[in-house]
Structure formats: structure tokens, C-alpha cells
Protein backbone atom coordinates (compact mmCIF):
# COMPACT_ATOMS: atom_id res chain seq x y z
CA UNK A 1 -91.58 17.46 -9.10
CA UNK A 2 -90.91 17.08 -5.46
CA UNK A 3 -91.26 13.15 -4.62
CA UNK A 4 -94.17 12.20 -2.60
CA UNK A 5 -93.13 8.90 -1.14
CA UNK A 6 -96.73 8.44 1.16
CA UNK A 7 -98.70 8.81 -2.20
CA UNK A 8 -99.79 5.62 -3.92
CA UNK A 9 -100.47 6.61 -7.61
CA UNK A 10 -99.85 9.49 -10.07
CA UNK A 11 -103.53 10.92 -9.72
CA UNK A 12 -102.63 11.51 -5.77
CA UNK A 13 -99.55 13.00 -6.53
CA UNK A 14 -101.16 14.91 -8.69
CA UNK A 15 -103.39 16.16 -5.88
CA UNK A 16 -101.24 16.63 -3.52
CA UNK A 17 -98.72 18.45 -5.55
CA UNK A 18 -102.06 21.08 -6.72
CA UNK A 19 -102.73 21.31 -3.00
CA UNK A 20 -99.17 22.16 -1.89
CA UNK A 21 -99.07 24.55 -4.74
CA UNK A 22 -102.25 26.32 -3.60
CA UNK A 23 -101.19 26.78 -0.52
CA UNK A 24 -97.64 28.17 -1.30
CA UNK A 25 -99.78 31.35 -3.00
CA UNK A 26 -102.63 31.73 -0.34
CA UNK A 27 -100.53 34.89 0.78
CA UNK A 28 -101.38 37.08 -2.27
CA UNK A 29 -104.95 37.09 -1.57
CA UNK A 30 -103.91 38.98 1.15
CA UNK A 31 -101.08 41.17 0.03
CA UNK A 32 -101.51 45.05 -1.41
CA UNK A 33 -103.26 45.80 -4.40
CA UNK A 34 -99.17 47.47 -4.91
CA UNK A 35 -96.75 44.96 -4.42
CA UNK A 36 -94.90 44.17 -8.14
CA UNK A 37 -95.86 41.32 -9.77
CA UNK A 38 -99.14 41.10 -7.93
CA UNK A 39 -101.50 40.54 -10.92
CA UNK A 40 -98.98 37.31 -12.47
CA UNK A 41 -99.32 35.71 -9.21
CA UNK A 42 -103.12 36.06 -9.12
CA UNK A 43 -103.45 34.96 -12.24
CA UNK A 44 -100.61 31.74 -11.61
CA UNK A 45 -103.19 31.30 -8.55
CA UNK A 46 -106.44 31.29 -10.80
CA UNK A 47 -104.93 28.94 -13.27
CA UNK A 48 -103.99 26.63 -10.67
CA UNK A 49 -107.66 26.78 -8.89
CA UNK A 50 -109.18 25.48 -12.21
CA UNK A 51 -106.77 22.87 -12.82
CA UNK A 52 -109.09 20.03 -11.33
CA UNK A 53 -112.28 21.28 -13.59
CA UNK A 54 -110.42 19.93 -16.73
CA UNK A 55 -111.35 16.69 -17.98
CA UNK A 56 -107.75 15.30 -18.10
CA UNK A 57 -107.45 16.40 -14.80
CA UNK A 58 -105.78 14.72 -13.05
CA UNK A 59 -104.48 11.74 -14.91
CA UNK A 60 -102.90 14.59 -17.09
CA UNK A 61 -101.99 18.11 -16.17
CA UNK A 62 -100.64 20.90 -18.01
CA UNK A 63 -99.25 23.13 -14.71
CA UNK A 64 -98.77 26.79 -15.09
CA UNK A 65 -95.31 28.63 -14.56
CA UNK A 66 -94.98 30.49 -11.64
CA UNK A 67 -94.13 34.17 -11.96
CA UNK A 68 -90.49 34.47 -12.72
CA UNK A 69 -89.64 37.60 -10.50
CA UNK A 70 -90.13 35.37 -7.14
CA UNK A 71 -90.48 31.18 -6.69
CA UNK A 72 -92.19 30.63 -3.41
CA UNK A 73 -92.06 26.81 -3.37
CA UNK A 74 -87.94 26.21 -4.69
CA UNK A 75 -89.09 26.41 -8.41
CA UNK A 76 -90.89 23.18 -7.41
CA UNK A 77 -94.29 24.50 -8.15
């Protein structure tokens, strides 16, 4: 995980890191129902929008793999 050094604990981190992942797939909501690999990135995106509706969450997180085919953050996310 990319370090955070203005977060204080590992439940902010936690956020921040969900947030920055978010925001690295906000372009597939956008993108043609055609382009390959469309439905894994969706579905990356859904699993990371329900992350903070687990109990765990976020003192411990399972994160989802990114599609494979194409890392938008540097594999970071």
C-alpha cells in the first residue's frame, strides 16, 4: 500500500486508500458498454463501493484485485 504519511491511524488509511481507489475507476461509469474488460472493472468498482458496509470495515479489509488486463493506480489499488 502506498504510504500515507498525513494519516494518523490505520482506519484513515484505510479510508483514504478506499477513496483514492474509487476515484482511480470513476472513468468506467462513463466508458462504452464495448470496451474489453468493461464488466471486471464494474464489478472491481462495486466490490470496492461496499467495502465500508462490512462490519470489519475498516479496522479490517479484505480489498478486491483489480482487473489484470489494465492497473490504473501502479498495481497500488
Amino acid at each position: 500500500m502506498t504510504e500515507l504519511p498525513f494519516a494518523r491511524n490505520t482506519e484513515e488509511i484505510a479510508v483514504l486508500y478506499h477513496r483514492r481507489c474509487l476515484m482511480a475507476t470513476e472513468w468506467i461509469e462513463s466508458h462504452p458498454v464495448a470496451l474489453a474488460g468493461r464488466a471486471q472493472w464494474l464489478d472491481y468498482r462495486r466490490q470496492l463501493m461496499v467495502l465500508p458496509q462490512k462490519a470489519e470495515w475498516p479496522q479490517k479489509v479484505s480489498w478486491p484485485e483489480p482487473p489484470r488486463q489494465a492497473r490504473l493506480c501502479g498495481g497500488t489499488c
